[in-house]
PDB file of N, CA and C in Angstrom:
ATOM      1  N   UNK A   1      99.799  72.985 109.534  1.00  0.00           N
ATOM      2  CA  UNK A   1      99.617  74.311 108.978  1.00  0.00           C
ATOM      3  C   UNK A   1     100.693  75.240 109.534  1.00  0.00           C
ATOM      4  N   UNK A   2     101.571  76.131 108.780  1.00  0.00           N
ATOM      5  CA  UNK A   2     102.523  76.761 109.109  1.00  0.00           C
ATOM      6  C   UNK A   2     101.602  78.177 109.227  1.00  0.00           C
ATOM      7  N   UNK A   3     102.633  78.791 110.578  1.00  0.00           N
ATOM      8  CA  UNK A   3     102.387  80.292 110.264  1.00  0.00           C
ATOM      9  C   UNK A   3     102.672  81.349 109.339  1.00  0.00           C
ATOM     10  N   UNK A   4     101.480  81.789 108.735  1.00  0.00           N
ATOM     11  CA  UNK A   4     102.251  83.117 107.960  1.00  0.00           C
ATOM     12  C   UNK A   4     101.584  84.242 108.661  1.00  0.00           C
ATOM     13  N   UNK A   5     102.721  85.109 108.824  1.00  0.00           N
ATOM     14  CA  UNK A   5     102.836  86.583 108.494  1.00  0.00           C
ATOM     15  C   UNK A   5     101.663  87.550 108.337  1.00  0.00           C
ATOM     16  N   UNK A   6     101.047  88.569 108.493  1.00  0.00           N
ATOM     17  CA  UNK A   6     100.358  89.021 107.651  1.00  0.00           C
ATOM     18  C   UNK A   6     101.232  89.945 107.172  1.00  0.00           C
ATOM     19  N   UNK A   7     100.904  90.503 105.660  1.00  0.00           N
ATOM     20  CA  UNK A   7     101.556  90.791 104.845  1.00  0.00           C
ATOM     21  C   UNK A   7     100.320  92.390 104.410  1.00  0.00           C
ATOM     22  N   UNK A   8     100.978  93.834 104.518  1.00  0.00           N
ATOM     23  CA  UNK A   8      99.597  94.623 104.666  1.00  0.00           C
ATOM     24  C   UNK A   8     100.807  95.571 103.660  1.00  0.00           C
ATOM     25  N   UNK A   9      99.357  95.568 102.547  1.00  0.00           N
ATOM     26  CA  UNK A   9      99.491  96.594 101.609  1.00  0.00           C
ATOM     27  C   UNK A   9      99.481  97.704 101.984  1.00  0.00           C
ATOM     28  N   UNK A  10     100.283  98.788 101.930  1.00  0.00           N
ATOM     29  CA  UNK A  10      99.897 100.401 102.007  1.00  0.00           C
ATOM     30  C   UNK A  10     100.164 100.686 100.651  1.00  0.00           C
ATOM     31  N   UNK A  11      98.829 101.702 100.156  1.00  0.00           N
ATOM     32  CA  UNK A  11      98.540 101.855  98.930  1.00  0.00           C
ATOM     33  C   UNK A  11      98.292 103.415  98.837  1.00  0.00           C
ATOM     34  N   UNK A  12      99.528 104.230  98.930  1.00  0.00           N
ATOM     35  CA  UNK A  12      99.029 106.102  99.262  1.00  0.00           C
ATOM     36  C   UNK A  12      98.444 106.509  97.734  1.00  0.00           C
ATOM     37  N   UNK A  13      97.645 107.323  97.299  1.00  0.00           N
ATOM     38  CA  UNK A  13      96.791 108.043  96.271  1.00  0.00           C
ATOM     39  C   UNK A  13      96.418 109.578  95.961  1.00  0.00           C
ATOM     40  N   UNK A  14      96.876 109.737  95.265  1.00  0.00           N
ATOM     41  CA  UNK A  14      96.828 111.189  94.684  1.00  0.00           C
ATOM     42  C   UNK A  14      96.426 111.539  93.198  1.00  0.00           C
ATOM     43  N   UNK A  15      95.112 111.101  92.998  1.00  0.00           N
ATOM     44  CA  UNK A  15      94.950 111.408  91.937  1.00  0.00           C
ATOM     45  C   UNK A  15      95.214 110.525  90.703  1.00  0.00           C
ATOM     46  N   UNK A  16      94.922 109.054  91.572  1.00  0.00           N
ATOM     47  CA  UNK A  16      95.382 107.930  90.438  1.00  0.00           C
ATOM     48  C   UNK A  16      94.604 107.162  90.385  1.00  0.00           C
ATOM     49  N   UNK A  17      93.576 107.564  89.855  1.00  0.00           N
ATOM     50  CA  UNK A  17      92.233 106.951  89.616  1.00  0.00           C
ATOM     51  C   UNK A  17      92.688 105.667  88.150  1.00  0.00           C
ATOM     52  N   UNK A  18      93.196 106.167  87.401  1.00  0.00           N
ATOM     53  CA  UNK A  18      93.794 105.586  85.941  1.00  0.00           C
ATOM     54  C   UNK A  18      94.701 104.165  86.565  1.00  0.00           C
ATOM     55  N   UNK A  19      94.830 104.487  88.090  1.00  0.00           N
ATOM     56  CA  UNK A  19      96.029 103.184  88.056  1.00  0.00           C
ATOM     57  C   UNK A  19      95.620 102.473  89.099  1.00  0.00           C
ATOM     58  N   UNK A  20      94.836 102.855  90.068  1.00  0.00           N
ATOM     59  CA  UNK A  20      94.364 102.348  91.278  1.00  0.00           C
ATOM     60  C   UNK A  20      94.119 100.922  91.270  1.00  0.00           C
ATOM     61  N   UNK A  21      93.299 101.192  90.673  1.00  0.00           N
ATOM     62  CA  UNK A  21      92.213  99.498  90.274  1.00  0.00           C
ATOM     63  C   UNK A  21      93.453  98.346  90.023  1.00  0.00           C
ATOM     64  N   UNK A  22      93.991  98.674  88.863  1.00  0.00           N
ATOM     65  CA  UNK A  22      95.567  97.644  88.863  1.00  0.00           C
ATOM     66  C   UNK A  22      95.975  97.364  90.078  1.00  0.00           C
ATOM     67  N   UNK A  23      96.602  98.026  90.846  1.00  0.00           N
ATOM     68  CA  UNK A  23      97.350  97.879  92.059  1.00  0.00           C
ATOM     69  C   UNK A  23      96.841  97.340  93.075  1.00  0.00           C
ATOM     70  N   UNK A  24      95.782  97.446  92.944  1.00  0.00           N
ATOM     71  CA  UNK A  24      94.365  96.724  94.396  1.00  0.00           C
ATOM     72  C   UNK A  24      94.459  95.633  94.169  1.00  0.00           C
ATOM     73  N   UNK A  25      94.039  95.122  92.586  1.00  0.00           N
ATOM     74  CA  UNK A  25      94.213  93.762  91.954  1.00  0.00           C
ATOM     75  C   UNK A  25      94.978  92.933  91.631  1.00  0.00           C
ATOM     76  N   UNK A  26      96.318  93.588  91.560  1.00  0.00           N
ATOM     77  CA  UNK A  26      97.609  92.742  91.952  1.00  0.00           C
ATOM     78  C   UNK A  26      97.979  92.334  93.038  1.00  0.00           C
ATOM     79  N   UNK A  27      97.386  93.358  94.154  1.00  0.00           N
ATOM     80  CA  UNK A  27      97.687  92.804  95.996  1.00  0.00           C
ATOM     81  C   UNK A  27      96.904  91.691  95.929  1.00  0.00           C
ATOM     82  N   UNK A  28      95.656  92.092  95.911  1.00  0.00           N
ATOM     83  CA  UNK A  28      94.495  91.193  96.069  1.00  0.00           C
ATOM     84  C   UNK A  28      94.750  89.519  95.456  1.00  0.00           C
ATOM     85  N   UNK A  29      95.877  90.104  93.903  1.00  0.00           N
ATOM     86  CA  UNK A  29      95.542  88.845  93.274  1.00  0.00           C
ATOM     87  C   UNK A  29      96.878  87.766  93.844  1.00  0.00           C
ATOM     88  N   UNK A  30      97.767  87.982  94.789  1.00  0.00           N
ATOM     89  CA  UNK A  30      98.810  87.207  95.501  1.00  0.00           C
ATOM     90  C   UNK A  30      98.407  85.944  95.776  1.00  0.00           C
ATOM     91  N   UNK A  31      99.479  85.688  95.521  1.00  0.00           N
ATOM     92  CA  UNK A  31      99.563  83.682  96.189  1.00  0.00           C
ATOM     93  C   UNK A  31      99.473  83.230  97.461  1.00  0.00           C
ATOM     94  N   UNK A  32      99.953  84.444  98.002  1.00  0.00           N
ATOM     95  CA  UNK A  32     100.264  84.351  99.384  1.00  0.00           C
ATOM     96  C   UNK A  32      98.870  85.278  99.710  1.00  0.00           C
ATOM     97  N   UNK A  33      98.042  84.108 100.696  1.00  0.00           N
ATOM     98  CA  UNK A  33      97.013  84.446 101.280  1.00  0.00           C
ATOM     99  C   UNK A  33      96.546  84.878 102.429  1.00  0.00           C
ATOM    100  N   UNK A  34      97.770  85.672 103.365  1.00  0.00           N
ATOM    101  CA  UNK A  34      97.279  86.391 104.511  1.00  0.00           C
ATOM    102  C   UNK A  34      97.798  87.993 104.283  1.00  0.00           C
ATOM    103  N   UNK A  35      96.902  88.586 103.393  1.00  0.00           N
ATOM    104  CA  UNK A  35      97.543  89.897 103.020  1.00  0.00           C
ATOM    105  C   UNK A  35      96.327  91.157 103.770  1.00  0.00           C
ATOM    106  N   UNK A  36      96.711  91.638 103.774  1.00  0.00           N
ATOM    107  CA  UNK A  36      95.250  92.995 103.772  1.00  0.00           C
ATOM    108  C   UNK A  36      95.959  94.133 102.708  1.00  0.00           C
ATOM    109  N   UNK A  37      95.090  95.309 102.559  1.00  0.00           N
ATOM    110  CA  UNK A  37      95.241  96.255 101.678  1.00  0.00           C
ATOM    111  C   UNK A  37      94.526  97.313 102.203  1.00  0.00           C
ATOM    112  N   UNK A  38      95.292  98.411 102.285  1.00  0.00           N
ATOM    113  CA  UNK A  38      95.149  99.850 102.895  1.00  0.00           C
ATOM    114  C   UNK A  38      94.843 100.544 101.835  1.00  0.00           C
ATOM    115  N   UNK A  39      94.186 101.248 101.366  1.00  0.00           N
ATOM    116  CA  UNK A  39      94.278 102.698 100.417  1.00  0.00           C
ATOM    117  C   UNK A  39      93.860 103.601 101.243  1.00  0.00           C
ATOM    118  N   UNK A  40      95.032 104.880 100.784  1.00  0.00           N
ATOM    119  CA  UNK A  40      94.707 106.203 101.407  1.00  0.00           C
ATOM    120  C   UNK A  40      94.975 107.058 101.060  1.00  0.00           C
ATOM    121  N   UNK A  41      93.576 107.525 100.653  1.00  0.00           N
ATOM    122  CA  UNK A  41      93.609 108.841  99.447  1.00  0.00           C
ATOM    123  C   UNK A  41      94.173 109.830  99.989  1.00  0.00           C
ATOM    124  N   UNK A  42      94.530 110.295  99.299  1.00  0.00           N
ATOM    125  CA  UNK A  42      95.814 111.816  99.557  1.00  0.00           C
ATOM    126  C   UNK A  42      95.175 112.866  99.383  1.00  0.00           C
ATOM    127  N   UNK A  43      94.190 113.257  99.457  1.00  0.00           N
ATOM    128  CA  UNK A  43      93.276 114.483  99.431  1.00  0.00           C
ATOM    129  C   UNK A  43      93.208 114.494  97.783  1.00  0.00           C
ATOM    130  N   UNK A  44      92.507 113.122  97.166  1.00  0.00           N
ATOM    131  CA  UNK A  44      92.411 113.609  95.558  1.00  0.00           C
ATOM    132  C   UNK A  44      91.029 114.275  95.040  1.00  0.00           C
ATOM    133  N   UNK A  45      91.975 115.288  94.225  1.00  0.00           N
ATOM    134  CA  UNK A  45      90.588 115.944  93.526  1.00  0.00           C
ATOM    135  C   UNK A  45      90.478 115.516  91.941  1.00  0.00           C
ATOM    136  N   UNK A  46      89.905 114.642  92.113  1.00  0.00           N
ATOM    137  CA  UNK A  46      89.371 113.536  90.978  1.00  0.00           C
ATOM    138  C   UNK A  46      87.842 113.510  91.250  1.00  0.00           C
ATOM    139  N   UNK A  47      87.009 114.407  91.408  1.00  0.00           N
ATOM    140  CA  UNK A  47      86.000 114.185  91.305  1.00  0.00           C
ATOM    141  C   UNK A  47      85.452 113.055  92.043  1.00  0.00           C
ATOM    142  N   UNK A  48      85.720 112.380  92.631  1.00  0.00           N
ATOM    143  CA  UNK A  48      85.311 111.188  93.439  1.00  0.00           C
ATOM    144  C   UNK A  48      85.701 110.053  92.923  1.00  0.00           C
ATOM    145  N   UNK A  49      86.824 109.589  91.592  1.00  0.00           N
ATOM    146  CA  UNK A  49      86.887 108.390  91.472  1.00  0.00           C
ATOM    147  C   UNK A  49      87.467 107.741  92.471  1.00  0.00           C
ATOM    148  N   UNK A  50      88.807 108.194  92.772  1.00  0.00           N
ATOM    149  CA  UNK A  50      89.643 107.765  93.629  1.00  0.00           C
ATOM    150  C   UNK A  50      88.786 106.625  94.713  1.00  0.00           C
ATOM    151  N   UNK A  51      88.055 107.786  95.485  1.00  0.00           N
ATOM    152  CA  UNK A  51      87.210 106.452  95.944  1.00  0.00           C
ATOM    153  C   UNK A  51      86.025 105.904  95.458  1.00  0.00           C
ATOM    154  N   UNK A  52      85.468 106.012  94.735  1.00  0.00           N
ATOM    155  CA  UNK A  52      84.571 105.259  94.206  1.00  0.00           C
ATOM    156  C   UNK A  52      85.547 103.770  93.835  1.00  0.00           C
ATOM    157  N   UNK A  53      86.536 104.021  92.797  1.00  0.00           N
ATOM    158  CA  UNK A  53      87.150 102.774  92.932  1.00  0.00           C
ATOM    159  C   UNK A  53      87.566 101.850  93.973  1.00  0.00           C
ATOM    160  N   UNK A  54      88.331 102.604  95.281  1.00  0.00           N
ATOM    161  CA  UNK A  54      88.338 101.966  96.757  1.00  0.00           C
ATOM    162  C   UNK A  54      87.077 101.322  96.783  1.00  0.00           C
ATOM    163  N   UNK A  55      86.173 102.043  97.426  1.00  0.00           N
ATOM    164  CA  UNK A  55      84.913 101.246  97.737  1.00  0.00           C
ATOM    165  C   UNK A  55      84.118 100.289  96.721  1.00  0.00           C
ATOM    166  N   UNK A  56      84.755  99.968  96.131  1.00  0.00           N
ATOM    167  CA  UNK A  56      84.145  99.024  94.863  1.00  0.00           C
ATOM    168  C   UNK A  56      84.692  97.581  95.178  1.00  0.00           C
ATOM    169  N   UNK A  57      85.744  97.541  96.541  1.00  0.00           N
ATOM    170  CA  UNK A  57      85.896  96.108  96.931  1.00  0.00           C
ATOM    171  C   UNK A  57      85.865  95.807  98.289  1.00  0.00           C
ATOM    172  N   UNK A  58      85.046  97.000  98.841  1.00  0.00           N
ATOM    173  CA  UNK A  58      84.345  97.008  99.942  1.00  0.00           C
ATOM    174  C   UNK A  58      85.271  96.130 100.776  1.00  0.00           C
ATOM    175  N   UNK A  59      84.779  95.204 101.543  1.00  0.00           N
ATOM    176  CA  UNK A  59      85.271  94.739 103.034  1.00  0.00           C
ATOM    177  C   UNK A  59      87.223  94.283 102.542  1.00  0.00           C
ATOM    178  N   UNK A  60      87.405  93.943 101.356  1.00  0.00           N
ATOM    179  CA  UNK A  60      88.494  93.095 100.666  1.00  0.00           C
ATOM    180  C   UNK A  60      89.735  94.234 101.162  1.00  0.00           C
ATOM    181  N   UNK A  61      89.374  95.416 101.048  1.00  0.00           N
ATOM    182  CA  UNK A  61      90.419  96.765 101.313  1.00  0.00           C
ATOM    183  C   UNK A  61      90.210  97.536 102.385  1.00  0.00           C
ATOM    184  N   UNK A  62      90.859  97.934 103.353  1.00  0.00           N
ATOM    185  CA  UNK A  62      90.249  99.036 104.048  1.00  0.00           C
ATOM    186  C   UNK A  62      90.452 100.635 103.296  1.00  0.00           C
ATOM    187  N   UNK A  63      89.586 101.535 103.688  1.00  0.00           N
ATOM    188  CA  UNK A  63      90.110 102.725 102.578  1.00  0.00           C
ATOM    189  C   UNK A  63      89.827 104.165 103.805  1.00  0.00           C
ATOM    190  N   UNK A  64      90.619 104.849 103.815  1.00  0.00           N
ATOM    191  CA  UNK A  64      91.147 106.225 104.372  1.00  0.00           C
ATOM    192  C   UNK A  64      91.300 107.157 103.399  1.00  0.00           C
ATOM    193  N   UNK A  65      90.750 108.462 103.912  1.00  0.00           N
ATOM    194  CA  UNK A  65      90.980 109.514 103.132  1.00  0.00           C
ATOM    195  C   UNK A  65      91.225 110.426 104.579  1.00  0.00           C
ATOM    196  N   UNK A  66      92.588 111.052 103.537  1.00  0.00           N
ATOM    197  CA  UNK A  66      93.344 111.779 104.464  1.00  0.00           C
ATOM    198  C   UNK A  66      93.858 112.956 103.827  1.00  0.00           C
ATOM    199  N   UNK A  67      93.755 114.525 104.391  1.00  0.00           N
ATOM    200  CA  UNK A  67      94.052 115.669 103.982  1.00  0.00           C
ATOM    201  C   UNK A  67      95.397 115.494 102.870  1.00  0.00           C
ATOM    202  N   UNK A  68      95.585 116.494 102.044  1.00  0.00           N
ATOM    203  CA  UNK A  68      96.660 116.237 100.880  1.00  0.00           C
ATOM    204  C   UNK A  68      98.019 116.247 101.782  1.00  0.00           C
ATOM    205  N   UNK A  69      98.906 115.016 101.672  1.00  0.00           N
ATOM    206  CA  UNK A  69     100.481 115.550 101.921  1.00  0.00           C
ATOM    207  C   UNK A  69     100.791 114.312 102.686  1.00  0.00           C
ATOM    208  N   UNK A  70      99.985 113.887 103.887  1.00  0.00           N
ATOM    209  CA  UNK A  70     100.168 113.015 104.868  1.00  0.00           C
ATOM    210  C   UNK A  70      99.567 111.924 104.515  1.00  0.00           C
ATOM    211  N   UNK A  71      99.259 110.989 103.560  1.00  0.00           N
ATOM    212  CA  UNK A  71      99.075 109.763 103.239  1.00  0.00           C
ATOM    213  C   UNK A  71     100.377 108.780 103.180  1.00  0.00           C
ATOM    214  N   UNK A  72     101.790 109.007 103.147  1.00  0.00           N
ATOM    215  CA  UNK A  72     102.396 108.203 103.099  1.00  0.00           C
ATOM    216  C   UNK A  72     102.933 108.041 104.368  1.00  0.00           C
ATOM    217  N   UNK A  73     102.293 108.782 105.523  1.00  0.00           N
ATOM    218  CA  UNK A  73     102.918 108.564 106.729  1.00  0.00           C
ATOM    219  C   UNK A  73     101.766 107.908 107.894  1.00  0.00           C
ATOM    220  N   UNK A  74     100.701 108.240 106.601  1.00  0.00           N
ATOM    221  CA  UNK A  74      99.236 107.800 107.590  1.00  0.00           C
ATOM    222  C   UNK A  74      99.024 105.897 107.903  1.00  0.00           C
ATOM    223  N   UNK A  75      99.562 105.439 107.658  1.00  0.00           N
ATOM    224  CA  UNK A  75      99.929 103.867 108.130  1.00  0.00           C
ATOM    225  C   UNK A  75     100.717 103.736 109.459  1.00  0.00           C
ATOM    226  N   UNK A  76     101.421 104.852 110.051  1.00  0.00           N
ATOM    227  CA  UNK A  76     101.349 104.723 111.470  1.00  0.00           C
ATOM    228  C   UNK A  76     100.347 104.704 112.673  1.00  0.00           C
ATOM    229  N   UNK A  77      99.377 105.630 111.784  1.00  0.00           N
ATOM    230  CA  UNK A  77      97.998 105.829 112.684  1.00  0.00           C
ATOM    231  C   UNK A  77      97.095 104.987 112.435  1.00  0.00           C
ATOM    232  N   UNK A  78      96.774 104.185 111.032  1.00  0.00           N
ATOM    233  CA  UNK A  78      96.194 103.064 111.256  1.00  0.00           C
ATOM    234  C   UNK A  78      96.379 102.374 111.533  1.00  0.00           C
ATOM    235  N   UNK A  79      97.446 101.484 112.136  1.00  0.00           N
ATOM    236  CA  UNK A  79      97.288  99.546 112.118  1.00  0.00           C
ATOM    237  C   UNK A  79      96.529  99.955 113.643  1.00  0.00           C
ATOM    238  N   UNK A  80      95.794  99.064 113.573  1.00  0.00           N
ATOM    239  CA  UNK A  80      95.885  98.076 114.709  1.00  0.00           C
ATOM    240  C   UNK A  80      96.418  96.883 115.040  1.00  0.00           C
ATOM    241  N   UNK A  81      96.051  96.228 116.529  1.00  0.00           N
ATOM    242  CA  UNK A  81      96.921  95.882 117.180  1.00  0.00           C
ATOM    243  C   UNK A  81      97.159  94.250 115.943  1.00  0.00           C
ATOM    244  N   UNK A  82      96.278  93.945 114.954  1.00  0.00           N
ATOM    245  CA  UNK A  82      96.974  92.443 114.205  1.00  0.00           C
ATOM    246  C   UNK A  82      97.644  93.211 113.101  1.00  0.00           C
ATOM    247  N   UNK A  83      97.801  94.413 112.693  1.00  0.00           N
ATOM    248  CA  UNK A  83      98.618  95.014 111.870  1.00  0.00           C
ATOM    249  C   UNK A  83     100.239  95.247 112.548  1.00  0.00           C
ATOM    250  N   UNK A  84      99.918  95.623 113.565  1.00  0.00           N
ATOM    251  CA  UNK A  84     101.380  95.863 114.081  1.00  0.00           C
ATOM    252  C   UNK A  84     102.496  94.688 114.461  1.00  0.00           C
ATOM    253  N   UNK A  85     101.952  93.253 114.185  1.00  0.00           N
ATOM    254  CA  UNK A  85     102.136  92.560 113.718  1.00  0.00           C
ATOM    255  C   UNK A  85     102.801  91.968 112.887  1.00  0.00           C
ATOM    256  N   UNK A  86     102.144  92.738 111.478  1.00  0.00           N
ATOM    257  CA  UNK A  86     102.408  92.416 110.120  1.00  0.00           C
ATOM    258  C   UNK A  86     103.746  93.221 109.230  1.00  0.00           C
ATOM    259  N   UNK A  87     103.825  92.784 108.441  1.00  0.00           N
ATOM    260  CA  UNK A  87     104.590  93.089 107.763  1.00  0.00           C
ATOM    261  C   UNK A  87     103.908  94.533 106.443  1.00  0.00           C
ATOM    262  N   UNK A  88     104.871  95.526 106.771  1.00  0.00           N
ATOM    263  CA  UNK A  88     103.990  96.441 105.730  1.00  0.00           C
ATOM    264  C   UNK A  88     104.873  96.554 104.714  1.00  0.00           C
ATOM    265  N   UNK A  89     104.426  96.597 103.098  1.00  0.00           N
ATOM    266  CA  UNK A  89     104.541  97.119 102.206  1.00  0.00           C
ATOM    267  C   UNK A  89     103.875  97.614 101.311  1.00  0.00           C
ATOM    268  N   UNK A  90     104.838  99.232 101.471  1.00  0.00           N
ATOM    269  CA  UNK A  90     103.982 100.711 100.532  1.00  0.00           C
ATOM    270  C   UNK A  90     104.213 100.316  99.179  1.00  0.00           C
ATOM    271  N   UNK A  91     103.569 100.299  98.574  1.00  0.00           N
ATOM    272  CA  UNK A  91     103.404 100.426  96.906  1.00  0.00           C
ATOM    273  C   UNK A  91     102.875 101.489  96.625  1.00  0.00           C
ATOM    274  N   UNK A  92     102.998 102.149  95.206  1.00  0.00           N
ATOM    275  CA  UNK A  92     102.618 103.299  94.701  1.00  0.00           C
ATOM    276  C   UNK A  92     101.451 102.857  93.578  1.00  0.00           C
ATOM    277  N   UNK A  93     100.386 103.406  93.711  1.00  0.00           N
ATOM    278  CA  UNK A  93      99.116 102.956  92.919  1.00  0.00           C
ATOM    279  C   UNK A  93      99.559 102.735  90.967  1.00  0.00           C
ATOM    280  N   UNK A  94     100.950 103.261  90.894  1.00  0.00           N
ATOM    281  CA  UNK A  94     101.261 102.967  89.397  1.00  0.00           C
ATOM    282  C   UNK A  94     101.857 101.642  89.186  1.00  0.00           C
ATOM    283  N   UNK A  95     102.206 100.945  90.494  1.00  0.00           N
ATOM    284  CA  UNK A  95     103.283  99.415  90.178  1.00  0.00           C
ATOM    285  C   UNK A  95     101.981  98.183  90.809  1.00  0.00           C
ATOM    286  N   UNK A  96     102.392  97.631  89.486  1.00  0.00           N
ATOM    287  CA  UNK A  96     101.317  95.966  89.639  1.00  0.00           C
ATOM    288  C   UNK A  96     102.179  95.256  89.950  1.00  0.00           C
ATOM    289  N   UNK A  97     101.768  94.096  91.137  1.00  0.00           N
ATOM    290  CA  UNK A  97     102.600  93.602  91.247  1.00  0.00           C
ATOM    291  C   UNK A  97     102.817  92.257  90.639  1.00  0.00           C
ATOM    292  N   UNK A  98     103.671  91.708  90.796  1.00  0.00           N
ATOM    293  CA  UNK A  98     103.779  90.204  90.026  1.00  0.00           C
ATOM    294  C   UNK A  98     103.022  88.878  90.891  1.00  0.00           C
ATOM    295  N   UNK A  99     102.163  87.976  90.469  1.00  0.00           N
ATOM    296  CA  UNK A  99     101.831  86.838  90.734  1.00  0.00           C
ATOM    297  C   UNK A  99     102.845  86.237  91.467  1.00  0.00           C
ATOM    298  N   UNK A 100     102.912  85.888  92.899  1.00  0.00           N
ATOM    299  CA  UNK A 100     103.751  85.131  93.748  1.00  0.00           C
ATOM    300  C   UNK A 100     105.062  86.068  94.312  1.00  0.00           C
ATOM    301  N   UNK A 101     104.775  87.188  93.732  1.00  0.00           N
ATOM    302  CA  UNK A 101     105.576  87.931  94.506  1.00  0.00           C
ATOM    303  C   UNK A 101     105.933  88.281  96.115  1.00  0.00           C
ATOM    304  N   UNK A 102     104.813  88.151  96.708  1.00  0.00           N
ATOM    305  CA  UNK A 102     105.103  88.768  98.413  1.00  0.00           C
ATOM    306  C   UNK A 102     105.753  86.727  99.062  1.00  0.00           C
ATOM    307  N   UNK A 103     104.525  85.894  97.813  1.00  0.00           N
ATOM    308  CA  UNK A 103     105.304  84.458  99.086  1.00  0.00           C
ATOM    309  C   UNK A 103     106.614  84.345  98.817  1.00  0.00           C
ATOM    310  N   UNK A 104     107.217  84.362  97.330  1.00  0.00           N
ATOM    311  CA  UNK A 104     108.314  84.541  97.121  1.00  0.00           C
ATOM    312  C   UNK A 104     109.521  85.292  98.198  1.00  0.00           C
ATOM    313  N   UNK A 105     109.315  86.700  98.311  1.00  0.00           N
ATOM    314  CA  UNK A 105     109.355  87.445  99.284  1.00  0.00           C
ATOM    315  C   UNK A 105     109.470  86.817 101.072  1.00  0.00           C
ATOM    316  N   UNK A 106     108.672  86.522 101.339  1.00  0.00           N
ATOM    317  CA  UNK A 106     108.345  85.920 102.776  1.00  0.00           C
ATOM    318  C   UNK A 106     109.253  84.699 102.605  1.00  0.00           C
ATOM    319  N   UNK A 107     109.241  83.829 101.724  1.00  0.00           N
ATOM    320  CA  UNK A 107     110.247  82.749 101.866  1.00  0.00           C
ATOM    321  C   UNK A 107     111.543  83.203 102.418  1.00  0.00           C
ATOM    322  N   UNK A 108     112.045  84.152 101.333  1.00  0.00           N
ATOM    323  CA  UNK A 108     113.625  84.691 101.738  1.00  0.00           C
ATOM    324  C   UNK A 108     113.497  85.043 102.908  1.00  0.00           C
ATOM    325  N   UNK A 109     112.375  86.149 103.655  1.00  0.00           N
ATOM    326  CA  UNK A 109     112.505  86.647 104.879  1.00  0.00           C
ATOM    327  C   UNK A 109     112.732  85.408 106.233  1.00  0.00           C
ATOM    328  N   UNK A 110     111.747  84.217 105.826  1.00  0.00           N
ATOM    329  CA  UNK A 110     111.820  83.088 106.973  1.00  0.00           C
ATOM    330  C   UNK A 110     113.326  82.410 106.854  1.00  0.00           C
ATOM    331  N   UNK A 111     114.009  82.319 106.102  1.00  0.00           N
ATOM    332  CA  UNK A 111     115.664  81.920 105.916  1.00  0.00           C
ATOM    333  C   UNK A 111     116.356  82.298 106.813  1.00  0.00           C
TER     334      UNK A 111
END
C-alpha cells in the first residue's frame, strides 16, 4: 500500500447556494480517496441555504461559518495538526471538478 497525501478541499461561500451542492459532489466524487472538504460560509445571507446544504453531508465535510470577507483566508485557522500535512486546494463553489482530477494531479506532484 503506497502513501497518499491528504488532499483538503477549501470550499469559501458567499451566497452560492445554486452551486454549492455541485462542488461538494465533485470533491467528494474523486478517485483519489484521501481527500477531506472544508466549506466556509462567508457570512451568506441566503436565508439559511448555504448551510443547510453543508450540513446535508454531515460528517463527509467539515463546515465553518465565518463573518463576511475572511473566508478565503479562514483555512489558516482551521487545519489541524493531519491537515497541515495535507495538501490544500481552494476551489470556488461555481467549478466542478473533473472525475480523476486531484490523482491525476498528485501523480505529477510525486515525479
Amino acid at each position: 500500500m503506497t502513501f497518499e497525501p491528504q488532499v483538503s478541499f477549501i470550499i469559501p461561500v458567499y451566497n452560492g447556494s445554486n452551486y454549492l451542492r455541485e462542488a461538494i459532489v465533485s470533491a467528494l466524487a474523486q478517485t483519489y480517496k484521501n481527500i477531506g472538504v472544508i466549506v466556509v460560509n462567508d457570512g451568506s445571507i441566503d436565508g439559511g441555504k448555504t448551510e443547510a446544504i453543508a450540513k446535508f453531508y454531515g460528517n463527509r465535510i467539515r463546515y465553518f461559518y465565518k463573518e463576511n470577507g475572511v473566508a478565503i483566508w479562514a483555512f489558516r485557522n482551521l487545519r489541524n495538526e493531519d491537515e497541515m500535512r495535507s495538501r490544500i486546494w481552494p476551489i470556488n463553489a461555481l467549478l466542478q471538478l473533473t472525475i480523476g482530477n486531484v490523482r491525476h494531479f498528485m501523480r505529477m506532484l510525486s515525479r
